[in-house]
Protein backbone atom coordinates (compact mmCIF):
# COMPACT_ATOMS: atom_id res chain seq x y z
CA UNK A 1 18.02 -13.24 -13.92
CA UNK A 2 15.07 -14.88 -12.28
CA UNK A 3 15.52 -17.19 -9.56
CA UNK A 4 13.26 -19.75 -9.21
CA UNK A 5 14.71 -21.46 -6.17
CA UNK A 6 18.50 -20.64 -5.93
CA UNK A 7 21.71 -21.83 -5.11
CA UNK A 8 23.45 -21.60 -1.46
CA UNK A 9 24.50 -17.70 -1.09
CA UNK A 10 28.36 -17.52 -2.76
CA UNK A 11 27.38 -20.80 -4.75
CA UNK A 12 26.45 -20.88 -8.27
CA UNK A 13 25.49 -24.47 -8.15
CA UNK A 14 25.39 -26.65 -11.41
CA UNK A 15 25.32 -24.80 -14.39
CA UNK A 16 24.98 -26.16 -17.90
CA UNK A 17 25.29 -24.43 -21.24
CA UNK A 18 26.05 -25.13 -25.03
CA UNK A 19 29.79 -24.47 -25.12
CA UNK A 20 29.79 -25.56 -28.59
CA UNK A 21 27.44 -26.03 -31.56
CA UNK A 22 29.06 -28.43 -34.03
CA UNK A 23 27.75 -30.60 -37.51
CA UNK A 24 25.20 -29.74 -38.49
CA UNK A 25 23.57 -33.50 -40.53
CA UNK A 26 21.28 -33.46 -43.16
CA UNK A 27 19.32 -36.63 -43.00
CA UNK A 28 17.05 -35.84 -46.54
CA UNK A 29 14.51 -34.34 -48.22
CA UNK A 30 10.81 -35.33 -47.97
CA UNK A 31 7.59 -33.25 -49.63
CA UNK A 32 9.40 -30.04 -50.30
CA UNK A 33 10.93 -30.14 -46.74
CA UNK A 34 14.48 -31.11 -45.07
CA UNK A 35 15.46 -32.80 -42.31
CA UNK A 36 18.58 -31.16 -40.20
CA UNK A 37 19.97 -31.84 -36.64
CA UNK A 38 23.15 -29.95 -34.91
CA UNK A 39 25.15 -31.07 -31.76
CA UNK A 40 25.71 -29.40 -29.07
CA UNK A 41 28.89 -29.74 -26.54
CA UNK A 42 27.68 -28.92 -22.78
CA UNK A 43 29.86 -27.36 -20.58
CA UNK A 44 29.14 -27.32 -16.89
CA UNK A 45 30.15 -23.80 -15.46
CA UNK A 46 29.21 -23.54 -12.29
CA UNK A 47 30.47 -25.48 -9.31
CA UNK A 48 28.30 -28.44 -7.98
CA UNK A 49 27.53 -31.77 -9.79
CA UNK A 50 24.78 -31.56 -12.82
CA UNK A 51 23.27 -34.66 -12.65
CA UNK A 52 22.51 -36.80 -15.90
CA UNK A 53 21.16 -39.87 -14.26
CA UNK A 54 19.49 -42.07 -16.88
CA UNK A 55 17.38 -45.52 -16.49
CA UNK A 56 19.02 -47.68 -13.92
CA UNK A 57 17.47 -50.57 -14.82
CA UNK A 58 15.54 -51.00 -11.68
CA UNK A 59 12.66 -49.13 -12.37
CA UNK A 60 13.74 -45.99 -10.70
CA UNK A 61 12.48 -42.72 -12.76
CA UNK A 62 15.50 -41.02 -14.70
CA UNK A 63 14.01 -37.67 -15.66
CA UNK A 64 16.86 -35.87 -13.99
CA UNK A 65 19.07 -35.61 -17.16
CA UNK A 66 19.63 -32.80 -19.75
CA UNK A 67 17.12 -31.87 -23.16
CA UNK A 68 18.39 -30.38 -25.93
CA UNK A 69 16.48 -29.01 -28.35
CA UNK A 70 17.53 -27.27 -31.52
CA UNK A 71 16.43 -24.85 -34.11
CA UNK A 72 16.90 -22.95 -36.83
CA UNK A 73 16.33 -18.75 -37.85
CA UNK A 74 17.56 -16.71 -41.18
CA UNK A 75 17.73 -13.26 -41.24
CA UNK A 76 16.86 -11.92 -44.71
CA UNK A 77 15.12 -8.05 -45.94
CA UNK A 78 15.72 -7.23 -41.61
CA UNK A 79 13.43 -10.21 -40.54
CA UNK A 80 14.30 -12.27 -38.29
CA UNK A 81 12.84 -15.84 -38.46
CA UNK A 82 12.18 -18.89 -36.53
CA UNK A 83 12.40 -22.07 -39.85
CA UNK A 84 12.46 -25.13 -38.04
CA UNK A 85 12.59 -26.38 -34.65
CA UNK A 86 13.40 -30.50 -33.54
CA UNK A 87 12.27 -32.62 -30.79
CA UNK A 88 14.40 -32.80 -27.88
CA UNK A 89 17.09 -35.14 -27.37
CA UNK A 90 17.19 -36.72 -24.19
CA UNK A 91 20.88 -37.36 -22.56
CA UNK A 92 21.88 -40.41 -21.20
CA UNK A 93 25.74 -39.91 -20.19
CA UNK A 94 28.52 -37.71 -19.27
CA UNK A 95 31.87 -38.07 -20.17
CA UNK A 96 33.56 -35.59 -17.89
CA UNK A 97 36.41 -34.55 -20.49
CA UNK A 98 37.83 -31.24 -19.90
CA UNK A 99 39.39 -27.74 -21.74
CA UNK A 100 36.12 -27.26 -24.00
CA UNK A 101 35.13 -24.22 -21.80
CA UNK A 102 37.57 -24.46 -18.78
CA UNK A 103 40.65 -26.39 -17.92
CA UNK A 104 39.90 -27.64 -14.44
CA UNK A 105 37.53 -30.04 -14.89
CA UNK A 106 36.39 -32.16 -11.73
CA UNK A 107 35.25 -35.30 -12.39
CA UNK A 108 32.25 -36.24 -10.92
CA UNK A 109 31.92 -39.08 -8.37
CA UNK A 110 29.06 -40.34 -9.97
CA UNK A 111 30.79 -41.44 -13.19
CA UNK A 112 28.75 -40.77 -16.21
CA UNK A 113 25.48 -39.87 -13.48
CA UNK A 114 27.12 -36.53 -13.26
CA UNK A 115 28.60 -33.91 -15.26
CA UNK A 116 30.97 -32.16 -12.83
CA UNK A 117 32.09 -28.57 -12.34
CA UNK A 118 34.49 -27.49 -15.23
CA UNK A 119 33.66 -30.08 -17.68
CA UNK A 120 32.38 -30.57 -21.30
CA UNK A 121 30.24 -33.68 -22.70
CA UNK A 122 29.94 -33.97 -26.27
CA UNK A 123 26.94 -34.53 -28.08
CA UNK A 124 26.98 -34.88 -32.35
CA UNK A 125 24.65 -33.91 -34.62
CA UNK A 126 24.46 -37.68 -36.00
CA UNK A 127 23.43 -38.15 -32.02
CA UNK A 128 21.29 -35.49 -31.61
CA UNK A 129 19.09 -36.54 -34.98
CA UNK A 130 18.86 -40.16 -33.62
CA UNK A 131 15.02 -40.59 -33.49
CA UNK A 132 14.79 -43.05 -31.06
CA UNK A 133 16.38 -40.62 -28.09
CA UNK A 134 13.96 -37.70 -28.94
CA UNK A 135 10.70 -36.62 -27.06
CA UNK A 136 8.55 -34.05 -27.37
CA UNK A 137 8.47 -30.39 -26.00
CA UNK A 138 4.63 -30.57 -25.14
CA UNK A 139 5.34 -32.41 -21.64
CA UNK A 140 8.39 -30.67 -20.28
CA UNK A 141 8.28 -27.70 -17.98
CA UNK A 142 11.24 -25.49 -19.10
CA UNK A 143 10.84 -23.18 -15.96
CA UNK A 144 11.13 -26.40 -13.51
CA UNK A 145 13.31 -28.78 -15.99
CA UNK A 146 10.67 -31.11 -14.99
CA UNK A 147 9.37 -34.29 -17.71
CA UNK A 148 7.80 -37.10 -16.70
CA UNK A 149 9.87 -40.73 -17.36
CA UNK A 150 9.08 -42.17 -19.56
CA UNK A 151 8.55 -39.91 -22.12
CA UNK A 152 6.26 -39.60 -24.77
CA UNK A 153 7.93 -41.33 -27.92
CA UNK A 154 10.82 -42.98 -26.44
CA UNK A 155 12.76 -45.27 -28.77
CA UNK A 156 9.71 -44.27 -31.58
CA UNK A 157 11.62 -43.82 -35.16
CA UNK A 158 9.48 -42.77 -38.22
CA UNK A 159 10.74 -41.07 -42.21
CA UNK A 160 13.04 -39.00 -42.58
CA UNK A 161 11.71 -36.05 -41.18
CA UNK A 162 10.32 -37.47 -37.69
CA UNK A 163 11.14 -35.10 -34.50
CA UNK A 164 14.40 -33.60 -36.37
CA UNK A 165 14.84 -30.15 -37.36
CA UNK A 166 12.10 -29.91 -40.57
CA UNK A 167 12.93 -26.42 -42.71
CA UNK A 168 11.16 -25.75 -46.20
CA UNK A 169 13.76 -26.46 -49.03
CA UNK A 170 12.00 -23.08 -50.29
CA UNK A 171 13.49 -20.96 -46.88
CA UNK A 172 17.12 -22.38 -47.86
CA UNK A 173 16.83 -21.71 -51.23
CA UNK A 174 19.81 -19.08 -52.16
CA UNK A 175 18.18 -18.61 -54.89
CA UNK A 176 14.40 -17.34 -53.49
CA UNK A 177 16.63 -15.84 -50.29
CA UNK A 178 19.74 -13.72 -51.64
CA UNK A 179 21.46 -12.39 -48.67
CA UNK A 180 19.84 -14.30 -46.04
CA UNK A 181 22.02 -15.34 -43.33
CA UNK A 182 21.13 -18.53 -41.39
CA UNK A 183 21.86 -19.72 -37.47
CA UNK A 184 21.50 -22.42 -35.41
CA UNK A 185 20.39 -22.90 -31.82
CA UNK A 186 21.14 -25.71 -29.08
CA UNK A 187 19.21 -25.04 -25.95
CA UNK A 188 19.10 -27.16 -22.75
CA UNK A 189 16.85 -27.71 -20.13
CA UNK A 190 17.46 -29.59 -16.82
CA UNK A 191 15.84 -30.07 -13.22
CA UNK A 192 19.25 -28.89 -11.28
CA UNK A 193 20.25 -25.91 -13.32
CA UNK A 194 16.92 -24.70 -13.33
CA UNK A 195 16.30 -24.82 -9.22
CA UNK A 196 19.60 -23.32 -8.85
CA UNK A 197 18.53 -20.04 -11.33
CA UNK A 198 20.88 -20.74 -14.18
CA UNK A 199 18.54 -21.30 -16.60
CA UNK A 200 18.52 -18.32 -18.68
CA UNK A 201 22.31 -18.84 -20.19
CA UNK A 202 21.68 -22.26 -22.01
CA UNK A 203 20.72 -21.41 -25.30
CA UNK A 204 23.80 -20.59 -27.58
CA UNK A 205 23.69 -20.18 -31.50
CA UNK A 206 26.25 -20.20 -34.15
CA UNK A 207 25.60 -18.96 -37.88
CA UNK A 208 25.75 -20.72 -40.81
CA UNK A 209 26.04 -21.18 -44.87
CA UNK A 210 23.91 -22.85 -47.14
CA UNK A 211 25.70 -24.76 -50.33
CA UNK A 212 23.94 -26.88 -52.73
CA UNK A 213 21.53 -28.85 -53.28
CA UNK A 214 21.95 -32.96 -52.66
CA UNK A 215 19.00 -34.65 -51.04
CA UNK A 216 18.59 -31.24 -49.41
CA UNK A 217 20.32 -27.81 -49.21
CA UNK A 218 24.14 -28.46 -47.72
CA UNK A 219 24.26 -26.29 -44.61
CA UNK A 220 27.51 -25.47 -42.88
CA UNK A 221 28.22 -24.04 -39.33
CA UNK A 222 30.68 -20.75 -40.22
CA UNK A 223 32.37 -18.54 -37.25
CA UNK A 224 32.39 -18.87 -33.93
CA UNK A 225 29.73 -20.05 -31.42
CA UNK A 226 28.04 -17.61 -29.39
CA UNK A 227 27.83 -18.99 -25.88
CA UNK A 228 24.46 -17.94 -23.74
CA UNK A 229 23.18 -16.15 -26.33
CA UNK A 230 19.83 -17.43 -27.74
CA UNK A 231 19.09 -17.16 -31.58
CA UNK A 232 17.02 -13.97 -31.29
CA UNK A 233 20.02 -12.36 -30.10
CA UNK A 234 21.95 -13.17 -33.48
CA UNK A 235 19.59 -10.46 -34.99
CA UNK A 236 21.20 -7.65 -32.84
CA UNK A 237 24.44 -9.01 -33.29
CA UNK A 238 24.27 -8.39 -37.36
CA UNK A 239 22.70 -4.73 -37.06
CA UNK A 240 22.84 -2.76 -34.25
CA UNK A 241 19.60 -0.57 -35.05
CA UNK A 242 18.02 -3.62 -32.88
CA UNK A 243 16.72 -3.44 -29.32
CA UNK A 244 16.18 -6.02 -27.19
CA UNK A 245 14.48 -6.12 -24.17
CA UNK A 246 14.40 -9.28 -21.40
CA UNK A 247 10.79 -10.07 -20.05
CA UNK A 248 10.76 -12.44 -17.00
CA UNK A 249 7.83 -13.47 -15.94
CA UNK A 250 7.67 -13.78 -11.82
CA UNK A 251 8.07 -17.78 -10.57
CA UNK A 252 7.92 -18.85 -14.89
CA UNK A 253 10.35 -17.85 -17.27
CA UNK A 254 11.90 -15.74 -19.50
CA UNK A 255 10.78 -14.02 -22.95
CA UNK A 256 13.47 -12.07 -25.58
CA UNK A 257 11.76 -9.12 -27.25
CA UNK A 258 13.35 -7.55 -29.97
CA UNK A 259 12.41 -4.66 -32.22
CA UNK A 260 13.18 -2.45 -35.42
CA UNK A 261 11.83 0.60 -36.64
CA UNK A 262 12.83 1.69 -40.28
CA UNK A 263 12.05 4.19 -42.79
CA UNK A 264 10.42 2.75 -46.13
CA UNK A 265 12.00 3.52 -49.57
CA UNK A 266 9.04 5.70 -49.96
CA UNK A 267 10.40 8.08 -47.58
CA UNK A 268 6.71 8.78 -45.93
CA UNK A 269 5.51 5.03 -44.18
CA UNK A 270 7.70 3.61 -41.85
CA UNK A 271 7.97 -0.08 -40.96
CA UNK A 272 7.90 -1.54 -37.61
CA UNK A 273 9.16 -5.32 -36.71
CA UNK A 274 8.96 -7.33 -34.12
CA UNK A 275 9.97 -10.70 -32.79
CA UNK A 276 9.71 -12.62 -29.56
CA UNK A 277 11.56 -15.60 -28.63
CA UNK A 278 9.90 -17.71 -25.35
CA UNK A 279 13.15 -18.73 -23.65
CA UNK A 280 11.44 -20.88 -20.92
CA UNK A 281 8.72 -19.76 -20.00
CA UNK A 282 5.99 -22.57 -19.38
CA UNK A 283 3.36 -20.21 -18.75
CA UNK A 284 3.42 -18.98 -22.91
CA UNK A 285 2.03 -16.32 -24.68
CA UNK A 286 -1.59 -16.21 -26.22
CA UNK A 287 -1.26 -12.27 -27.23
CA UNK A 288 0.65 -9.00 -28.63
CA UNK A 289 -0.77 -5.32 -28.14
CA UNK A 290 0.83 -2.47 -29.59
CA UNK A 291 -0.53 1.14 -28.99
CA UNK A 292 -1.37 3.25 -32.29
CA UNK A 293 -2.08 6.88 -31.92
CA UNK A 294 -4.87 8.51 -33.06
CA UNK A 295 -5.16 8.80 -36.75
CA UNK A 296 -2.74 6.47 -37.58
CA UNK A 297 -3.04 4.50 -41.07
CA UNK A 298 -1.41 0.96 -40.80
CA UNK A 299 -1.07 -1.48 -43.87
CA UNK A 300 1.05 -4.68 -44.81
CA UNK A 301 -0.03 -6.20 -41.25
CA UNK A 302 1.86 -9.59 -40.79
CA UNK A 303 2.69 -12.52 -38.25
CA UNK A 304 5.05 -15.40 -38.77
CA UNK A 305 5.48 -18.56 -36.85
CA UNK A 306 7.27 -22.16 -37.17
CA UNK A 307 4.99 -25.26 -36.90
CA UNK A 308 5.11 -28.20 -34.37
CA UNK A 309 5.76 -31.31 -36.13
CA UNK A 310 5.60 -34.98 -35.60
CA UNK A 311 2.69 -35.42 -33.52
CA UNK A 312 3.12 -32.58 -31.03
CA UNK A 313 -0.79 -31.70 -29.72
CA UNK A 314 -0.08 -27.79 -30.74
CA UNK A 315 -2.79 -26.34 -33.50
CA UNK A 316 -0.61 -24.49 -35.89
CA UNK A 317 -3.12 -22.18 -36.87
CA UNK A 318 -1.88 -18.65 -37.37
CA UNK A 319 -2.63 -15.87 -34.47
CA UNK A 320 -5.06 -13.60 -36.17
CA UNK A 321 -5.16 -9.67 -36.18
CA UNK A 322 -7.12 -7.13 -35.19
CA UNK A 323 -6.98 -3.27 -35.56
CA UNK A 324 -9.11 -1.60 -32.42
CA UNK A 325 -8.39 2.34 -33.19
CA UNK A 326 -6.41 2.38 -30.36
CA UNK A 327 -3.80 -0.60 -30.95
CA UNK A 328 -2.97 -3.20 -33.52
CA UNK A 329 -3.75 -6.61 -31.59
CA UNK A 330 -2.42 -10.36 -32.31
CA UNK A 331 -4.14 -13.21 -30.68
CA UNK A 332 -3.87 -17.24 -30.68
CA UNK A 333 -7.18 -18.87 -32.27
CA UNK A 334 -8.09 -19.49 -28.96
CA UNK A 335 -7.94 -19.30 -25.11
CA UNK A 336 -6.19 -21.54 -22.88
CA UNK A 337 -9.93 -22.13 -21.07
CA UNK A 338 -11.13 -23.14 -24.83
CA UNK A 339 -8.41 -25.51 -26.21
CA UNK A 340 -5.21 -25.68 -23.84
CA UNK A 341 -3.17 -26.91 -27.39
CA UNK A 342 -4.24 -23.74 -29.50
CA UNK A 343 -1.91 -22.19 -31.01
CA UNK A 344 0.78 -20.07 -28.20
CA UNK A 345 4.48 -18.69 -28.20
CA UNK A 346 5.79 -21.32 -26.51
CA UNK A 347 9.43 -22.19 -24.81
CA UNK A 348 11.86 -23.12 -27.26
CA UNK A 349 10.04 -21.17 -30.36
CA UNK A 350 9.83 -17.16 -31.61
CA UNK A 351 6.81 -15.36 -33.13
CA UNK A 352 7.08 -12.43 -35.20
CA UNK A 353 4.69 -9.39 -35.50
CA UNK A 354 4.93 -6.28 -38.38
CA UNK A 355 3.34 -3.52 -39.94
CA UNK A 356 3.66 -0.15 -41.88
CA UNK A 357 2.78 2.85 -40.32
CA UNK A 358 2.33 6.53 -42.11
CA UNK A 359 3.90 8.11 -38.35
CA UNK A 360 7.25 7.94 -37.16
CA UNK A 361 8.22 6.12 -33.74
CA UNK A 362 8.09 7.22 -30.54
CA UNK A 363 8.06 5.43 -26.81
CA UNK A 364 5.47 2.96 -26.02
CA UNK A 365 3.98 0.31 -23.60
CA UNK A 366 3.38 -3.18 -25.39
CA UNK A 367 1.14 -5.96 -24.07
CA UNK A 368 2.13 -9.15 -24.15
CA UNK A 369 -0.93 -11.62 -22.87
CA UNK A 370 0.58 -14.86 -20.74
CA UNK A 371 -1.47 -18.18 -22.51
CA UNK A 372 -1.61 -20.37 -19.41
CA UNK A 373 -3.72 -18.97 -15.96
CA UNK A 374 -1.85 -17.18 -13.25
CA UNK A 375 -0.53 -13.37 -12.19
CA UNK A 376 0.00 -11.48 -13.65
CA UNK A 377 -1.74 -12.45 -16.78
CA UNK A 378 0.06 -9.78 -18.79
CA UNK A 379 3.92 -8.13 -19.31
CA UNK A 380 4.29 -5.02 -20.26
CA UNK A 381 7.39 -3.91 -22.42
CA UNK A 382 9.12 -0.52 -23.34
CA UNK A 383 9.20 -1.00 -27.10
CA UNK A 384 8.87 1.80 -29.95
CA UNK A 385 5.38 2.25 -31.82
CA UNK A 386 3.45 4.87 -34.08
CA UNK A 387 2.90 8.37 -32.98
CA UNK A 388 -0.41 9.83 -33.16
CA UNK A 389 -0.66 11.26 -36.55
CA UNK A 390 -0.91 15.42 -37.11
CA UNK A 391 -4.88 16.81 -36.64
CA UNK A 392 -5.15 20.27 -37.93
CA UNK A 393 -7.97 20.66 -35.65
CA UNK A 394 -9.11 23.75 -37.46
CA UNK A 395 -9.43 22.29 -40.71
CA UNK A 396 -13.01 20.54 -40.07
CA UNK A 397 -13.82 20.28 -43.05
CA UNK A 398 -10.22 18.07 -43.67
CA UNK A 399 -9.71 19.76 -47.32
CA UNK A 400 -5.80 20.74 -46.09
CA UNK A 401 -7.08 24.70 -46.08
CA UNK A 402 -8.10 27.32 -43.86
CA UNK A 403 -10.74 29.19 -45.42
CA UNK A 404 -14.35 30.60 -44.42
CA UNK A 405 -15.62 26.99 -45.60
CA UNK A 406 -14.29 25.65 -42.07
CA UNK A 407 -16.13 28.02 -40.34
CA UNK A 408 -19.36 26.64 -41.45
CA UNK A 409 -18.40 22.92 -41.39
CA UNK A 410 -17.79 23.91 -38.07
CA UNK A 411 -21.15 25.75 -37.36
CA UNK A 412 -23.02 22.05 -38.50
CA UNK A 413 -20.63 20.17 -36.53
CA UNK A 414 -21.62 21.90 -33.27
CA UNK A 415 -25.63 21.46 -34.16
CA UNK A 416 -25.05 17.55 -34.76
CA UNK A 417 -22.93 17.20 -31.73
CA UNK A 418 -19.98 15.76 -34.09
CA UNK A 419 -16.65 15.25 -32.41
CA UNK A 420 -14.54 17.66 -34.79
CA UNK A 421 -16.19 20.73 -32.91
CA UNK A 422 -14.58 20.13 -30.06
CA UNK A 423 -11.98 22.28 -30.32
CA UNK A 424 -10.89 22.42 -26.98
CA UNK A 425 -10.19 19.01 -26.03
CA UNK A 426 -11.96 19.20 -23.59
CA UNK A 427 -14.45 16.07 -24.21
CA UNK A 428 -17.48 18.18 -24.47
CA UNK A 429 -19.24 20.55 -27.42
CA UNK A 430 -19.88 23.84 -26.27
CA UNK A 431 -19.64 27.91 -26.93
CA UNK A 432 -16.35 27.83 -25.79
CA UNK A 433 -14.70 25.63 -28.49
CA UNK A 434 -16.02 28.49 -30.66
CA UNK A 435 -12.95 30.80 -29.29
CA UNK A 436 -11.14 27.61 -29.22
CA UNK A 437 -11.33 27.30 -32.84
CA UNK A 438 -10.79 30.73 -33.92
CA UNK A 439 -7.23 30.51 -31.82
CA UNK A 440 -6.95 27.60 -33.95
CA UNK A 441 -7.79 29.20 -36.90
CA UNK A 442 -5.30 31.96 -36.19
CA UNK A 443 -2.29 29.76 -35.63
CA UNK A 444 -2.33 27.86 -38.93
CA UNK A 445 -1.45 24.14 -39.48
C-alpha cells in the first residue's frame, strides 16, 4: 500500500471505507440516457477521529470532510466496462451509530465534526443524487484528499441528469445485453485517511439486476457488498481466468490493471483484453503500450471509455491507436503540455484496451504513460501479450516450401542487401548466412 505520509508506528489512524452500498434511485430518463445514484454507508475502521467538519458559519474553510463518488460497470461477452460515473457528493455530518462494520463504536468528541473509530454514518441514494451537495471531480486531488472550499457547483441543481450517475438506456437494455451482469461502486476520498495511507481500501462495489423499463431501466442492488474492493475487481471475482495487477505510482496513487487472454471460436486468433481502473491517482494516465512480436497480425483493435458529464472541463474524445511493428500503442488526443483537460484515465474512472492476435500469449512488459509531469513518467506492468509469430527463415521466398526456388530467392536477396538473407541473425548480410541457410534448409520448418 503506498504511504503518502503515514500514521504514528502501531497506529492505523482514521480510516474510512464503504461498509455498505444500498438503493440504488432512479431519478428519470432524458435523451436516450438515465439518471441513477447509490448510497453508500461509511464505516470508520481504524482508530483515530475522521474528521467531517463542514461550514461553520464563520467563514472558516470546511474542505476537511468525505467525497463520494459513484459509478457504474457491466460485464457482458468477458468485457468489463466503466457506464456511468456521478459527481461527488460532499458530506456534511456524522452520526456516529454503531454495529454496521464493528460493534465498538467510539463516539467522537466532536459530535457530528467527527466520525470516530468503530462507527458507521449512513448516506442514501435519495442523498447521494441530491444535486445541490455534488461537485465535481476535476478540482479534487484523490492522492492528498485535498478540494478547495467552496467548491465548484455548490448548491447548483439542473434536469434530471445533472452530476448523477448518467448510463445509456441502450447499456441496460436486457434485451441488446443478454447475460450482462451489472455493479455498482461508492468510493471516498478524504484529507485524513489519505495522510495516514489508508486510501487504497475505500472503494467497495456490490452487483446488481436490471428489471423493467419505467422512466428508465429498474436497477436493483443483489448479494452482498464487497468491502475495499473497487469495481474492476468484480471482473475477477466472476471468472477467475483474470489477473490483476496493483500499480502505485511513488508519492501519487494507485492504478488496478486487469487482463484476459482467450482463444477465439476460430480456434487460430486469440483475443487479448484489458482494463485499467485509476484508483487515485492524481497524476493520470495519457498512454498504453503493449509489446507485439515480430510478425504478428492484429485486427478488431478497440478502446472504451465513460464520458465526463455536466460541465466537467475533460475532452471526451477517444484515445486513438497506433500499430508501430513493435507494439500496439493507445494515446489521449493530446499531451498534458498541449491541453491539460484532454482526454486521460483519470481517478475515479477505467479505460479499456483490446485486440485479436494470430499468436498465443506469453510474458510481457506493458507501458503505461503517467498524463500529468513528474518521475517517473511511466509504469511498467507484468501483463500477458502476443508472441512473436513462427519465421521459417529458410523459406525466403514465403511460399510454405522448401524447394530449389528458395535457394535463388535467396541468391537475389543477398545482391539487394534484403533483410531475409540474413540467415544468421546476426544483423549483417554476408557469406556466412550462406551456411547459415543451408543448416536451415536442412532442418525443415
Amino acid at each position: 500500500m503506498l504511504l503518502l505520509s503515514g500514521a504514528a508506528a502501531g497506529q492505523i489512524g482514521p480510516d474510512v471505507i464503504a461498509g455498505d452500498i444500498t438503493g440504488p434511485s432512479l431519478w428519470g430518463t432524458l435523451n436516450g440516457m438515465s439518471a441513477y445514484s447509490i448510497g453508500t454507508s461509511s464505516c470508520n475502521v481504524g482508530d483515530e477521529d475522521l474528521l467531517w467538519d463542514d461550514e461553520t458559519g464563520d467563514g472558516t474553510p470546511a474542505n476537511l470532510h468525505p467525497l463520494m463518488s459513484q459509478n457504474m460497470f457491466r460485464l457482458k461477452n468477458g468485457r468489463f466496462e466503466q457506464i456511468g460515473q456521478s459527481w461527488l457528493k460532499h458530506a456534511f455530518f456524522a452520526l456516529n451509530f454503531n454495529g454496521l462494520c464493528s460493534n465498538s463504536c467510539v463516539p467522537s468528541s466532536l459530535g457530528g465534526s467527527a466520525l470516530g473509530p468503530g462507527c458507521w454514518d449512513p448516506y442514501s441514494s435519495s442523498l447521494n443524487g441530491s444535486q445541490g451537495g455534488l461537485g465535481p471531480k476535476f478540482e479534487v486531488n484523490p492522492a492528498t484528499g485535498a478540494y478547495p472550499w467552496p467548491y465548484t457547483g455548490d448548491g447548483q441543481t439542473g434536469n434530471v441528469l445533472y452530476k448523477r450517475i448518467q448510463v445509456l438506456n441502450s447499456d441496460l437494455d436486457p434485451a441488446l445485453n443478454p447475460g450482462a451482469l451489472y455493479f455498482g461502486e461508492g468510493q471516498y476520498v478524504t484529507p485524513d485517511d489519505a495522510a495516514a495511507g489508508n486510501q487504497n481500501n475505500n472503494a467497495t462495489y456490490r452487483q446488481m439486476s436490471v428489471g423493467s423499463f419505467s422512466g428508465g431501466w429498474q436497477v436493483n442492488f443483489t448479494g452482498s457488498t464487497q468491502r475495499g474492493k473497487p469495481g474492476i475487481q468484480a471482473w475477477q471475482d466472476n471468472d477467475p481466468a483474470v489477473t490483476m495487477v496493483a500499480v502505485d505510482v511513488p508519492g501519487d496513487g494507485r492504478f488496478w490493471v486487469a487482463y484476459k487472454v482467450s482463444l477465439n471460436n476460430d480456434g487460430v486468433t486469440y483475443h487479448y483484453e484489458y482494463a485499467i481502473q485509476n484508483l487515485n491517482s492524481d497524476r493520470a494516465a495519457g498512454g498504453f503500450s503493449i509489446p507485439v512480436g515480430n510478425g504478428v497480425t492484429l485486427t478488431n483493435v478497440g478502446f472504451h471509455d465513460v464520458d465526463y458529464h455536466s460541465g466537467e472541463p475533460f475532452d471526451n474524445t477517444d484515445w486513438s491507436s497506433t500499430e508501430t511493428g513493435t507494439s500496439i500503442d493507445w494515446n489521449s488526443p493530446n499531451p498534458f503540455a498541449v491541453d491539460p483537460f484532454s482526454n486521460a484515465l483519470r481517478w475515479g474512472t477505467l479505460y479499456n484496451f483490446r485486440f485479436d492476435a494470430d499468436t498465443p500469449p506469453e510474458a510481457v512488459t506493458a507501458t503505461l504513460d503517467l498524463f500529468k509531469p513528474g518521475t517517473p513518467s511511466t509504469m511498467s506492468i507484468p501483463v500477458m501479450g502476443p508472441s512473436a509469430a513462427f519465421v521459417c527463415l529458410a523459406d525466403v521466398n514465403g511460399d510454405g516450401m522448401l524447394d530449389s526456388s528458395d535457394f535463388t530467392s535467396w541468391i537475389k536477396a543477398f545482391n539487394t542487401n534484403d533483410p531475409a538473407a540474413d540467415q544468421n541473425g546476426d544483423g549483417q548480410i554476408t557469406p556466412a548466412d550462406f551456411n547459415a541457410w543451408v543448416v536451415n534448409f536442412n532442418a525443415g520448418c
